[in-house]
N, C-alpha and C. Protein backbone atom coordinates (compact mmCIF):
# COMPACT_ATOMS: atom_id res chain seq x y z
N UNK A 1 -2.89 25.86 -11.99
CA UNK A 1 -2.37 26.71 -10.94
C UNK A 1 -1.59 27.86 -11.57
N UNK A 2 -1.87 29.11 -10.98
CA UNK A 2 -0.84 30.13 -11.19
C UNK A 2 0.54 30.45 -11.09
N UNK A 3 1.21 31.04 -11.27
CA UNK A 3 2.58 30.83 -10.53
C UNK A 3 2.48 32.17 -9.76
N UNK A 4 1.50 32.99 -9.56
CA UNK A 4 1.78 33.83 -8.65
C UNK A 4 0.85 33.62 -7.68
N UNK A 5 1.13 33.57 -6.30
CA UNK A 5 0.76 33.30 -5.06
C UNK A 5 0.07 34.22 -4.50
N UNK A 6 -1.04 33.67 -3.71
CA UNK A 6 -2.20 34.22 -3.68
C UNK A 6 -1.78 35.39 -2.31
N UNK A 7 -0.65 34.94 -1.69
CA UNK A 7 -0.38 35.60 -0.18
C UNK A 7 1.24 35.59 -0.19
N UNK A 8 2.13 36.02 -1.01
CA UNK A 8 3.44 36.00 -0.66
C UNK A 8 4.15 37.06 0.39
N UNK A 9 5.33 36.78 0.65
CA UNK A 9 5.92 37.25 1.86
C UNK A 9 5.99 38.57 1.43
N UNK A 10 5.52 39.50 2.70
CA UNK A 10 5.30 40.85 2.16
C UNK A 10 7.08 41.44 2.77
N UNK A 11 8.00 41.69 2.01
CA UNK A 11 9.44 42.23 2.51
C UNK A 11 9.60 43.77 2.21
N UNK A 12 8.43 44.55 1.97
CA UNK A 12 8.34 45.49 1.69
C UNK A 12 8.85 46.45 2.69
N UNK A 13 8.76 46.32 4.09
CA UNK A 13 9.43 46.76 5.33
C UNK A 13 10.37 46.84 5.89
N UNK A 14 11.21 45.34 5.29
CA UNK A 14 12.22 45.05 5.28
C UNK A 14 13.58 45.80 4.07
N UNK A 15 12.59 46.08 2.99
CA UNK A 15 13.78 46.52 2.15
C UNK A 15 13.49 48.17 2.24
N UNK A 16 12.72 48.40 3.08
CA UNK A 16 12.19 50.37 3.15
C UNK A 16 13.36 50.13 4.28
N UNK A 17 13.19 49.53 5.50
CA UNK A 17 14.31 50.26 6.63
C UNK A 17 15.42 49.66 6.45
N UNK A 18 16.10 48.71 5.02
CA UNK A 18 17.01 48.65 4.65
C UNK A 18 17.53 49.89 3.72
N UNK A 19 16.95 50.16 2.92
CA UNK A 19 16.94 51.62 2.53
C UNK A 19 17.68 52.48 2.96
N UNK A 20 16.74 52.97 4.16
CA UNK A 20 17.04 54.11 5.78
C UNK A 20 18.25 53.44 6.04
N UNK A 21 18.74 52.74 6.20
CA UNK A 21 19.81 52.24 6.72
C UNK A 21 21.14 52.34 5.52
N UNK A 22 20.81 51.98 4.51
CA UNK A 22 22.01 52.53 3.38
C UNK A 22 22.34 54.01 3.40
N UNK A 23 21.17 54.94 3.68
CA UNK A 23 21.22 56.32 3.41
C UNK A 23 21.81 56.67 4.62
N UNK A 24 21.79 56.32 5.72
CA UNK A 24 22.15 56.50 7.20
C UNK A 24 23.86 55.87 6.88
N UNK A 25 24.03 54.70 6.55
CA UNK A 25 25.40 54.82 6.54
C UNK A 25 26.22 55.90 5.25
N UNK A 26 25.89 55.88 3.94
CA UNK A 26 26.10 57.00 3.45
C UNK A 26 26.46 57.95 4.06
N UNK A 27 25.45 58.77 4.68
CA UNK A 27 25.83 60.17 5.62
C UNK A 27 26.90 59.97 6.80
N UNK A 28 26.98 58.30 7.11
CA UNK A 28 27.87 58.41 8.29
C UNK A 28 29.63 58.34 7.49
N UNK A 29 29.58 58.27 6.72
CA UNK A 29 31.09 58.46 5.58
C UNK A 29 30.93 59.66 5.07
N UNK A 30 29.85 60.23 5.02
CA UNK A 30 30.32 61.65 4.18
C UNK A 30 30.17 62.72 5.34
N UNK A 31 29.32 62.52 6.35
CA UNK A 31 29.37 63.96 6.84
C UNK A 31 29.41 63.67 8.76
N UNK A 32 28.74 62.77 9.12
CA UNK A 32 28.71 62.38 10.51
C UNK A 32 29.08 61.13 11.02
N UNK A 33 30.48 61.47 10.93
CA UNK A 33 31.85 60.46 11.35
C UNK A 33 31.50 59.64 12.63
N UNK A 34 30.85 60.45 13.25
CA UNK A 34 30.61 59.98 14.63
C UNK A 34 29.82 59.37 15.05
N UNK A 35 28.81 58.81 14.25
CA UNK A 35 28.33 57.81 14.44
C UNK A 35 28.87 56.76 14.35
N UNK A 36 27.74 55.85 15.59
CA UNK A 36 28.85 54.02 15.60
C UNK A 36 28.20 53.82 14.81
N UNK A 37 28.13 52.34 13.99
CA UNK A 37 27.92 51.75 13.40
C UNK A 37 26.44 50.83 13.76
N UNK A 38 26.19 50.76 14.85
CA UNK A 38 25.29 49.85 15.32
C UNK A 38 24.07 51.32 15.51
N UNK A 39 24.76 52.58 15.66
CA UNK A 39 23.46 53.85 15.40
C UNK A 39 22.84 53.81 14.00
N UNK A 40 23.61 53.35 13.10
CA UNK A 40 23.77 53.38 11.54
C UNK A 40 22.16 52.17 10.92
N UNK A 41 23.18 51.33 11.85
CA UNK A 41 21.97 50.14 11.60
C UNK A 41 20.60 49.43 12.11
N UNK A 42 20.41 51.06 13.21
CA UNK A 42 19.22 50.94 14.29
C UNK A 42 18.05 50.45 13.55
N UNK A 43 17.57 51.53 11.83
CA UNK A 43 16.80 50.98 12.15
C UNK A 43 16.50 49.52 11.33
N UNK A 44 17.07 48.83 10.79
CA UNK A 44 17.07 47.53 10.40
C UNK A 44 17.17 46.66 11.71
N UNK A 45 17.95 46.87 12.59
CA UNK A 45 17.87 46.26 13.52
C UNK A 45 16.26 46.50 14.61
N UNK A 46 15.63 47.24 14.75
CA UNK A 46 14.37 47.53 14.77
C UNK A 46 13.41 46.75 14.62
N UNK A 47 13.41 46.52 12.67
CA UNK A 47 13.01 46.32 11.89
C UNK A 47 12.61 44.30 12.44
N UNK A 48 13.99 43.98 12.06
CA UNK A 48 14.29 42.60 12.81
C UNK A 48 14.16 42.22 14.24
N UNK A 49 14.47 43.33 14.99
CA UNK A 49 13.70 42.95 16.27
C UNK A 49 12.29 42.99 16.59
N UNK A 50 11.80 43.76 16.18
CA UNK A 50 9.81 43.68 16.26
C UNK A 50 9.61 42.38 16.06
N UNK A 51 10.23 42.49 14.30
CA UNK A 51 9.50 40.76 14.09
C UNK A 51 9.93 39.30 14.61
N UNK A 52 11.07 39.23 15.77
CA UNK A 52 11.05 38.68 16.12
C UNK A 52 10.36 38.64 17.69
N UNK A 53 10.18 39.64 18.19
CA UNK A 53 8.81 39.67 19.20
C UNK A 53 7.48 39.27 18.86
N UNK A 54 7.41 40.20 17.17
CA UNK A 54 6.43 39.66 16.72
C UNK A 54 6.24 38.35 16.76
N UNK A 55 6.87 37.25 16.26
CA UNK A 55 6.48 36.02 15.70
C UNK A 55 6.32 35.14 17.56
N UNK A 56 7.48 35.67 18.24
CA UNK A 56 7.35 35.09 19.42
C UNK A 56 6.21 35.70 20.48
N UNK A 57 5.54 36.71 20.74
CA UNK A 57 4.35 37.27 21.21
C UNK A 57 2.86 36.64 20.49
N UNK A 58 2.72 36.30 19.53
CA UNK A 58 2.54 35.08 18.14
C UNK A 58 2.35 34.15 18.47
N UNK A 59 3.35 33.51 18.45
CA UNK A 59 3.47 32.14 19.32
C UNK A 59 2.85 32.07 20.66
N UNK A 60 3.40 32.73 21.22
CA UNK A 60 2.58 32.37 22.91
C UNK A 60 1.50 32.67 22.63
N UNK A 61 0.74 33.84 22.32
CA UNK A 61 -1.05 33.98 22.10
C UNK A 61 -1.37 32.91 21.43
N UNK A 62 -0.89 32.44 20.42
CA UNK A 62 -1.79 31.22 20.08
C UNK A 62 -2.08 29.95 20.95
N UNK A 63 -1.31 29.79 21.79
CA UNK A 63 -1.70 28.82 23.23
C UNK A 63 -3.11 28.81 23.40
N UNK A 64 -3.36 30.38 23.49
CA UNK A 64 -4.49 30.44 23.71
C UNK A 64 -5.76 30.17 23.11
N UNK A 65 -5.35 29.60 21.72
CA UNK A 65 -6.43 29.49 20.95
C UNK A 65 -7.76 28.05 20.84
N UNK A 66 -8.43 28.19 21.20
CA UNK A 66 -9.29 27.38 21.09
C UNK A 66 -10.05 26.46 20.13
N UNK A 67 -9.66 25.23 20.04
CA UNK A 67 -9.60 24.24 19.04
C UNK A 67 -10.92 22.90 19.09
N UNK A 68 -11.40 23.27 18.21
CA UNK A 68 -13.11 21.97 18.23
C UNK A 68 -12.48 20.97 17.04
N UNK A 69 -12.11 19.82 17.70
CA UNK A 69 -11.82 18.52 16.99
C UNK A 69 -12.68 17.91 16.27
N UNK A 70 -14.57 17.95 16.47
CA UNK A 70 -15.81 17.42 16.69
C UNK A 70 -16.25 18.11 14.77
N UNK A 71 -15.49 19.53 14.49
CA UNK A 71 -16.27 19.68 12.87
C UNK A 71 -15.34 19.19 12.14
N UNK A 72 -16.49 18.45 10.80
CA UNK A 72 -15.39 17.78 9.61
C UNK A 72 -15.25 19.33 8.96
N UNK A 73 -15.73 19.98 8.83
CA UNK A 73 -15.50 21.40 7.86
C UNK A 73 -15.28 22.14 8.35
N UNK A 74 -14.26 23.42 8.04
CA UNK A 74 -13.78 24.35 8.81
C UNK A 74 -14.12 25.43 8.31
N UNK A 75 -14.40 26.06 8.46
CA UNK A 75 -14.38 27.96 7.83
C UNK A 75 -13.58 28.55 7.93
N UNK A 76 -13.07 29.54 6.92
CA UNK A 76 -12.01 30.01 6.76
C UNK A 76 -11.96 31.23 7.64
N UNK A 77 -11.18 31.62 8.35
CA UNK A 77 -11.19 32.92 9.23
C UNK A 77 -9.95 33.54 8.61
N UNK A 78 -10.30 35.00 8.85
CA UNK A 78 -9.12 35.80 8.33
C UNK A 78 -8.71 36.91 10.02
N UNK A 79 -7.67 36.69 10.13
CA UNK A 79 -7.05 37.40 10.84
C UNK A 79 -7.03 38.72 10.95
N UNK A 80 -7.53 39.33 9.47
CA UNK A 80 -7.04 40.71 9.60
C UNK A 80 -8.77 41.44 9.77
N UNK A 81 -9.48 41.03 10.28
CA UNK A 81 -10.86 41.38 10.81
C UNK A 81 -10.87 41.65 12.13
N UNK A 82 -9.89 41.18 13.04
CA UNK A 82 -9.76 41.43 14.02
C UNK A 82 -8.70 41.86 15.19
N UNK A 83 -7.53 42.17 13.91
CA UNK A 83 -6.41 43.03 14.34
C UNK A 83 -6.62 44.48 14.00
N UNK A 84 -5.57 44.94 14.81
CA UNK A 84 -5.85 46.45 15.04
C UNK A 84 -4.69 47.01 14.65
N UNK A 85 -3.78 47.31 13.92
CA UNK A 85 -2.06 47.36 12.63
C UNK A 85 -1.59 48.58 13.80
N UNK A 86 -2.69 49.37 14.47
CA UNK A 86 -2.53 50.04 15.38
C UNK A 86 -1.69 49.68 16.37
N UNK A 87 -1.31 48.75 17.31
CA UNK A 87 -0.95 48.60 18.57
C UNK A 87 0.27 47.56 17.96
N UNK A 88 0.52 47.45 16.28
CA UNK A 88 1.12 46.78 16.00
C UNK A 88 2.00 47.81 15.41
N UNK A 89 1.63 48.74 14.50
CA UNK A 89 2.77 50.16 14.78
C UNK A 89 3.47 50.90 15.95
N UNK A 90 2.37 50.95 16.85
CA UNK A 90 2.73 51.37 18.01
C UNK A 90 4.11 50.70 18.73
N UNK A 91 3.56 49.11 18.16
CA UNK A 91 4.87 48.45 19.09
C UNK A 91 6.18 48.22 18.66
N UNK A 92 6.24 48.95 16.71
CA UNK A 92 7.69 49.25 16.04
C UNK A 92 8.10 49.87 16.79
N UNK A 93 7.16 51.50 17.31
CA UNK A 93 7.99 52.48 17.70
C UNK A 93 8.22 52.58 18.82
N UNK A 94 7.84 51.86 19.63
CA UNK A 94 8.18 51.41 21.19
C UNK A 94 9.56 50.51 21.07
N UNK A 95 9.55 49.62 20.08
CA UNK A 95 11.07 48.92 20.09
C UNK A 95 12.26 50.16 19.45
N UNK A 96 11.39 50.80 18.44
CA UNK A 96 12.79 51.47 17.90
C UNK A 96 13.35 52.41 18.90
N UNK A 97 12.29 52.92 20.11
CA UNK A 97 12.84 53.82 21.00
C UNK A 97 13.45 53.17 22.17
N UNK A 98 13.55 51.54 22.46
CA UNK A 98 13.96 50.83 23.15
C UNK A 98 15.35 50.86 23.12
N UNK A 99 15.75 50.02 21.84
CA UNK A 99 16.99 50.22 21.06
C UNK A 99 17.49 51.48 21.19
N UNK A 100 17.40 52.78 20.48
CA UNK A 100 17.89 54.22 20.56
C UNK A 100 18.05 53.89 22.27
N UNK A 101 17.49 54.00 23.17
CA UNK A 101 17.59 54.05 24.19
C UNK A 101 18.93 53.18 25.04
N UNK A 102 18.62 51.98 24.29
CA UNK A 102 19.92 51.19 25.20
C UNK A 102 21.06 51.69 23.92
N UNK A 103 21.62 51.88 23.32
CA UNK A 103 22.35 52.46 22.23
C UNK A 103 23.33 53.66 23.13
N UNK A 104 22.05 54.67 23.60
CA UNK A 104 22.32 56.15 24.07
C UNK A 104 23.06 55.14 25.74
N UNK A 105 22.89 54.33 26.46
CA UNK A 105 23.05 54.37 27.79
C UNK A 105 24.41 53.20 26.72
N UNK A 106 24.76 52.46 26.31
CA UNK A 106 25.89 51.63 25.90
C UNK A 106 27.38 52.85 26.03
N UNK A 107 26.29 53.64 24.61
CA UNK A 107 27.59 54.60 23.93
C UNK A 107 27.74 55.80 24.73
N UNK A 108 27.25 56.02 25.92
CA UNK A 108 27.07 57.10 27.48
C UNK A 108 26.72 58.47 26.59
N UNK A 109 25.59 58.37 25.54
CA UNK A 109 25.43 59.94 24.42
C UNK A 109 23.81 60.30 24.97
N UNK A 110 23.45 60.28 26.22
CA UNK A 110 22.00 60.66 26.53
C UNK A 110 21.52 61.47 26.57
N UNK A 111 20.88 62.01 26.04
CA UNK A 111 20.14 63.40 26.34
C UNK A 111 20.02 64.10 27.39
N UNK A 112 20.03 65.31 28.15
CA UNK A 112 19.50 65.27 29.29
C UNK A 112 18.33 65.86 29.51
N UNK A 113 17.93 66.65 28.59
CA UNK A 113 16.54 67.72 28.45
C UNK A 113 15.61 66.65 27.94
N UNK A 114 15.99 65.89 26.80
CA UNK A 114 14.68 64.94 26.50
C UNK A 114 14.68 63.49 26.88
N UNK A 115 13.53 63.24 27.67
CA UNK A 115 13.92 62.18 28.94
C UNK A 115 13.53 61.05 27.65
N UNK A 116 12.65 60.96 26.88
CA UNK A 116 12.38 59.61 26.13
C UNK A 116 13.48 59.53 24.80
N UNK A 117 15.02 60.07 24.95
CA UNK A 117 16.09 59.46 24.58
C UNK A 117 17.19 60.08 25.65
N UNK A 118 16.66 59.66 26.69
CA UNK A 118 17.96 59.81 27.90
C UNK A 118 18.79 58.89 27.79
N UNK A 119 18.69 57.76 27.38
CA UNK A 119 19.18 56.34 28.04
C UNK A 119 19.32 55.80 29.17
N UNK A 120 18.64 56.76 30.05
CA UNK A 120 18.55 55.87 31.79
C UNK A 120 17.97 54.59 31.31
N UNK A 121 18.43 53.92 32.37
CA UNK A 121 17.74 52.29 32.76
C UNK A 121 16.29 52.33 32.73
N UNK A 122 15.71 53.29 33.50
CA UNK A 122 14.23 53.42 33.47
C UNK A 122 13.49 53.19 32.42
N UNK A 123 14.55 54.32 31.29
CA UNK A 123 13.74 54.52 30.12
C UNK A 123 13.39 53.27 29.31
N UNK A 124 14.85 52.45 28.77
CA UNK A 124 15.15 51.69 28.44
C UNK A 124 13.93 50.64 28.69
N UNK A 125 13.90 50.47 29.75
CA UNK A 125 13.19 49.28 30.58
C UNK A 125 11.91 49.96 29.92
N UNK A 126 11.27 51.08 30.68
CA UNK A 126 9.69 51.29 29.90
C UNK A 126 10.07 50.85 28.49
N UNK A 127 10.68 51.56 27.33
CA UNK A 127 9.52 51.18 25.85
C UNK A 127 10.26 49.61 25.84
N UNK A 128 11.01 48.80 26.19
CA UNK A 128 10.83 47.68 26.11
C UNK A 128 9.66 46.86 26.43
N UNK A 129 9.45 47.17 27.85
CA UNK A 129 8.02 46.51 28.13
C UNK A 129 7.10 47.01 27.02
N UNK A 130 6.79 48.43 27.07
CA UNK A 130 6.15 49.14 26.28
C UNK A 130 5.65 48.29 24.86
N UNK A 131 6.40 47.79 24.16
CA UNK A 131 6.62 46.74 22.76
C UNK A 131 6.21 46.12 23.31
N UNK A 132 6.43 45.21 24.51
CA UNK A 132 5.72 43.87 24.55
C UNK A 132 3.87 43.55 24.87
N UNK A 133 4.01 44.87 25.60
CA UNK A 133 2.36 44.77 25.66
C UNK A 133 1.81 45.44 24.94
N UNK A 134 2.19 46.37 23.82
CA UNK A 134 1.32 46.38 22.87
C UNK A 134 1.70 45.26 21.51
N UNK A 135 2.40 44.15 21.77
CA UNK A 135 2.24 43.30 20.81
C UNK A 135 1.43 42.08 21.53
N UNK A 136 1.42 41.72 23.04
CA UNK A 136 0.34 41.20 23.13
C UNK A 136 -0.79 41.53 23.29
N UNK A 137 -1.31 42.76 23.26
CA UNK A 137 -2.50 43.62 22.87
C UNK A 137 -3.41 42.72 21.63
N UNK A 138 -2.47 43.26 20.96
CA UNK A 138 -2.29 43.31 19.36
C UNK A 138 -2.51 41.38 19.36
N UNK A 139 -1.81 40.90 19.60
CA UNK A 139 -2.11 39.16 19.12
C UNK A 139 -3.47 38.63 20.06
N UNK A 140 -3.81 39.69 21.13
CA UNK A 140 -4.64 39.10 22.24
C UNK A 140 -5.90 39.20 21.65
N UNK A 141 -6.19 40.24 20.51
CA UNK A 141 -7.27 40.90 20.05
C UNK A 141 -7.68 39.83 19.07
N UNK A 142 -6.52 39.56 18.25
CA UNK A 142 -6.72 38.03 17.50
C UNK A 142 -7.25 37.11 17.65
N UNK A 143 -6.80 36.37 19.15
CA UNK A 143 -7.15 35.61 19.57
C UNK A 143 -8.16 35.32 20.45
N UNK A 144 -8.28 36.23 20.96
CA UNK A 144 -9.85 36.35 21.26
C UNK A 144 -11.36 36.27 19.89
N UNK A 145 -11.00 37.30 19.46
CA UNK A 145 -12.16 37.30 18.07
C UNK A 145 -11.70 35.61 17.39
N UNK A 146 -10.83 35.58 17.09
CA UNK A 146 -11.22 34.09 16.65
C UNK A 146 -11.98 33.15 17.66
N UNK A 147 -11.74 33.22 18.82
CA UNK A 147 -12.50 31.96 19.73
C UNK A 147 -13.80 32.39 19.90
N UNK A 148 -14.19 33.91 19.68
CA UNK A 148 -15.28 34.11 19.97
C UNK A 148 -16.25 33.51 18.58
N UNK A 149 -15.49 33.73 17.73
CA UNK A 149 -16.10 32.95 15.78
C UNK A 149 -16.20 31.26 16.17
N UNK A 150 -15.18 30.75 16.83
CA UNK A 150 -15.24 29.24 17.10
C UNK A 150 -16.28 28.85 18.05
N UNK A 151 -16.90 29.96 19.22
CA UNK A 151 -17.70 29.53 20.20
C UNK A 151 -19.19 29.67 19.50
């Protein structure tokens, strides 16, 4: 056996919008005081919120998955044949504008000319949903093409 793993945890995302987030607090000590702290750390917090929609939007689609007890041999299926990274980007930037959004209506700093960082309730409420159905998009597409390989 190797000691390097054929599929390790990819944290590459994790330490990029940790990054953004060092450089963001930086600037908030040297030049823009006025930021809170929780603006500072949007987008790590982002970052960590997707993937925990992710894993839980995840979870529930796999309910759906369809299971034959009856073969001794299985075939290997790969997941990434039938995801779309599309509706799975889409649904970072639907959370990160969720967040900015409830942030702007917390800290009362809303825009008023640009309605998709107003912080109304409305808004808020759309890209939240917004994230959720394009992450069950995104896991539905999965799970379908696999049952359709199992049928």
């Amino acid at each position: 056996m190797s000691s390097k793993q054929e599929n390790p945890i990819q944290v590459m995302g994790f330490w990029m919008f940790g990054f953004l987030s060092v450089v963001l607090a930086v600037l908030k000590l040297t030049v823009a005081g006025y930021w809170s702290w929780w603006r500072v750390m949007l987008p790590l917090l982002a970052f960590l919120g997707h993937n925990a929609v992710y894993l839980l939007a995840g979870l529930l689609c796999f309910c759906w998955l369809k299971h034959e007890e009856d073969e001794d041999e299985e075939e290997p299926t790969t997941v990434e044949k039938h995801s779309k990274e599309g509706y799975n980007i889409a649904a970072l930037l639907f959370f990160f504008l969720f967040l900015d959004n409830l942030l702007r209506r917390v800290e009362g700093q809303g825009w008023k000319g640009f309605w998709p960082c107003s912080g109304r309730f409305e808004v808020v409420v759309l890209f939240g949903m917004l994230s959720l159905v394009a992450q069950f998009v995104y896991w539905s597409r999965i799970v379908s093409g696999l049952n359709q390989e199992h049928a």
